[in-house]
Protein backbone atom coordinates (compact mmCIF):
# COMPACT_ATOMS: atom_id res chain seq x y z
CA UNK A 1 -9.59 -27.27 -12.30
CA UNK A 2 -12.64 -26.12 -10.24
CA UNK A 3 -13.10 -23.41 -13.22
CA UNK A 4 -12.95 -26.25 -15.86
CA UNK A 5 -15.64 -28.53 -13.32
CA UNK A 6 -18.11 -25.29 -12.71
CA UNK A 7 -18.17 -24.86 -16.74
CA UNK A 8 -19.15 -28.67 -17.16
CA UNK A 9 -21.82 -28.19 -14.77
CA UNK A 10 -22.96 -24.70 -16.64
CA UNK A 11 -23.03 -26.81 -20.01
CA UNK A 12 -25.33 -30.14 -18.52
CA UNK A 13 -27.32 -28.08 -16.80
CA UNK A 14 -28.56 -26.27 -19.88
CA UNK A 15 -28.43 -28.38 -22.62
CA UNK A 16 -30.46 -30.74 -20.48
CA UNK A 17 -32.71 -27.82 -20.11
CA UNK A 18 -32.77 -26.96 -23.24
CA UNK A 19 -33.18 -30.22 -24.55
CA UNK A 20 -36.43 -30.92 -22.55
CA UNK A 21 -37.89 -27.67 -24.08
CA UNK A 22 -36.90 -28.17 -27.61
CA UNK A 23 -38.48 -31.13 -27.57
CA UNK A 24 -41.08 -30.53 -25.67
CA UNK A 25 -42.16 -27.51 -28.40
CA UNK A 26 -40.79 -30.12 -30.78
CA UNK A 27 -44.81 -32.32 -30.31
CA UNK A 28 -46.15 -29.19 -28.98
CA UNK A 29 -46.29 -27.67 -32.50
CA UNK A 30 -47.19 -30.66 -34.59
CA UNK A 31 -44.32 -32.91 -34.63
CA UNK A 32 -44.90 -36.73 -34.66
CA UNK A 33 -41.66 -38.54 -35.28
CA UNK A 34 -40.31 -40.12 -32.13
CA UNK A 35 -37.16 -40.93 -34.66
CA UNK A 36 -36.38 -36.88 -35.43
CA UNK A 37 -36.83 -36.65 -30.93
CA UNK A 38 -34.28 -39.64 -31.10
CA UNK A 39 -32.01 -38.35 -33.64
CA UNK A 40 -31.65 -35.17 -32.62
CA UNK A 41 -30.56 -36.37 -28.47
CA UNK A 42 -28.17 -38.49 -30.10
CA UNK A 43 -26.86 -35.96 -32.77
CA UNK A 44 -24.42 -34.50 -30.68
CA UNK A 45 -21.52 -36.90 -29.70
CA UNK A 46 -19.54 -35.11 -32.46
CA UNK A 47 -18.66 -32.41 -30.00
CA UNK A 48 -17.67 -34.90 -27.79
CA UNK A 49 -15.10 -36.20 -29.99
CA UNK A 50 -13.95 -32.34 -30.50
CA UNK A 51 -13.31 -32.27 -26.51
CA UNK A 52 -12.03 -36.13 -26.52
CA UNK A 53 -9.30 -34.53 -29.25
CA UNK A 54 -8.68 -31.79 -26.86
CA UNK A 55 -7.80 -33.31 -23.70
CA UNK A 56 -6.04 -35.80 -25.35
CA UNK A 57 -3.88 -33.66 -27.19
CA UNK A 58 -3.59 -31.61 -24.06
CA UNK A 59 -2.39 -34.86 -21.52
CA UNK A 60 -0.55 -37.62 -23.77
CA UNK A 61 -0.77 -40.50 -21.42
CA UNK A 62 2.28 -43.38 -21.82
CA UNK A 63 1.78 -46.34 -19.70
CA UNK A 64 4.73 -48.15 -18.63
CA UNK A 65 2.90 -51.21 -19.26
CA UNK A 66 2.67 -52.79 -22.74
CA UNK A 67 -0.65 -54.49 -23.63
CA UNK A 68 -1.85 -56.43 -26.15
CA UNK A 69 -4.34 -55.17 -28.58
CA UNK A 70 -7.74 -55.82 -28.55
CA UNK A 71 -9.64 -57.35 -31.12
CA UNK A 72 -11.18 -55.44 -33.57
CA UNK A 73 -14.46 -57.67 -33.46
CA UNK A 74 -14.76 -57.62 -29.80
CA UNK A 75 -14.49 -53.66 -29.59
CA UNK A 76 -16.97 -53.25 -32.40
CA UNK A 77 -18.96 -55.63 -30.56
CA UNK A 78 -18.91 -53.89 -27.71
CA UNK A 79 -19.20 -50.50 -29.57
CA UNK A 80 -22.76 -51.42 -31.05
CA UNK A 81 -24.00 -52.92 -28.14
CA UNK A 82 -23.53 -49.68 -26.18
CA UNK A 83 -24.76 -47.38 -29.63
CA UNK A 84 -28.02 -49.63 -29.35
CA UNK A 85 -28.51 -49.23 -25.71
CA UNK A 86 -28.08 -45.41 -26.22
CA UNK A 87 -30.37 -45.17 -29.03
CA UNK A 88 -32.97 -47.17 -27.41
CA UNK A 89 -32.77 -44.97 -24.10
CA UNK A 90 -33.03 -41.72 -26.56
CA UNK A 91 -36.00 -43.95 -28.17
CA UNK A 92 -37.87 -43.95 -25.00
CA UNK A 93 -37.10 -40.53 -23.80
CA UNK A 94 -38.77 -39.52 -26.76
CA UNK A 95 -41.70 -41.57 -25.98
CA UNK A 96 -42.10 -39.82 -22.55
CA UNK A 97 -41.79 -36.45 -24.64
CA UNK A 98 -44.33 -37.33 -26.46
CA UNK A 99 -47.05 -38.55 -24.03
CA UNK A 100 -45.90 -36.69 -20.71
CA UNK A 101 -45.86 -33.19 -19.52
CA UNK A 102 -42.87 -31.66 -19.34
CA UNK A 103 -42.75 -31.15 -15.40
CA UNK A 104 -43.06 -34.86 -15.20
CA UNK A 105 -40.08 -35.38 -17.75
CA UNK A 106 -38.11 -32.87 -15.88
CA UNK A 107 -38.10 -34.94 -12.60
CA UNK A 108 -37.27 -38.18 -14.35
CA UNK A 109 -34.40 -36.68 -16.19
CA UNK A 110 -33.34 -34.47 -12.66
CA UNK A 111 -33.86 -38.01 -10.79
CA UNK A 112 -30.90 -39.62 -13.41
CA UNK A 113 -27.99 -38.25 -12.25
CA UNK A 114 -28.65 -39.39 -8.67
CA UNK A 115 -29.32 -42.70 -9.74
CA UNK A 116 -26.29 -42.23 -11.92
CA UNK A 117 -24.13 -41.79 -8.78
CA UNK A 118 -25.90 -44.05 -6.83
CA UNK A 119 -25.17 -47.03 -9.54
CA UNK A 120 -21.42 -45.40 -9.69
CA UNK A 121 -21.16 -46.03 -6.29
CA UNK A 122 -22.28 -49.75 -6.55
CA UNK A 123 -20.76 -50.86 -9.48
CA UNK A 124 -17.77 -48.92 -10.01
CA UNK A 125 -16.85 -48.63 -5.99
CA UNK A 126 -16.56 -45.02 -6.78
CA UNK A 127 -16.59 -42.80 -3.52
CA UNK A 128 -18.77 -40.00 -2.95
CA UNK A 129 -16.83 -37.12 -3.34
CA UNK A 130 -18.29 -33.28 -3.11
CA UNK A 131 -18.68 -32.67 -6.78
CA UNK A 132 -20.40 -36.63 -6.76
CA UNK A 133 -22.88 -35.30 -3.96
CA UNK A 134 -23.77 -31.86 -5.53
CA UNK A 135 -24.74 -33.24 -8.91
């Protein structure tokens, strides 16, 4: 478990790094397409689905519980909405690419999983736990 945690925390750590370089070198050497920047933070929830797969193959869950199913219109609702709010935060990050210096970036994107356990904490009641306080 604490093997599986340390190797999550090995992978963030540099693709967030390496994302802030690539596309920092991305404007540095003549790009101007804040779409491409966008595209390319957003291009890689298909490895997420790989891992998704994974676990869930891994630890079939069966709930006790039977629920009804939800409706296809509110789940694709609610499936856009978030795919819009994630585009236009890779939209902006992009932006800040393009018109900030990278140390500046680097703090902002550093400063977003505090406030990411800070909000966690609010909203979700969600205690802080070692792993919570480290990241």
């Amino acid at each position: 478990m604490v093997l599986r945690i340390a190797l999550y925390i090995f992978i963030v750590l540099v693709g967030q790094t390496v994302a802030i370089l690539l596309g920092r070198s991305y404007y540095v050497k003549g790009g101007k397409s804040k779409w491409i920047e966008t595209l390319m933070e957003v291009a890689g929830f298909p490895v997420l689905l790989l891992f998704y797969c994974v676990s869930a193959f891994k630890n079939p869950t069966t709930s006790i519980l039977q629920t009804r199913p939800r409706s296809s219109f509110i789940v694709a609702s609610v499936y856009g909405s978030l795919g819009l709010l994630t585009a236009s935060n890779c939209f902006l990050f992009s932006i800040g690419m393009l018109y900030l210096p990278v140390s500046t970036v680097t703090l902002i994107s550093a400063s977003q999983l505090g406030f990411n356990a800070l909000f966690s904490f609010l909203l979700n009641s969600q205690k802080f736990t070692p792993l919570i306080i480290n990241s």
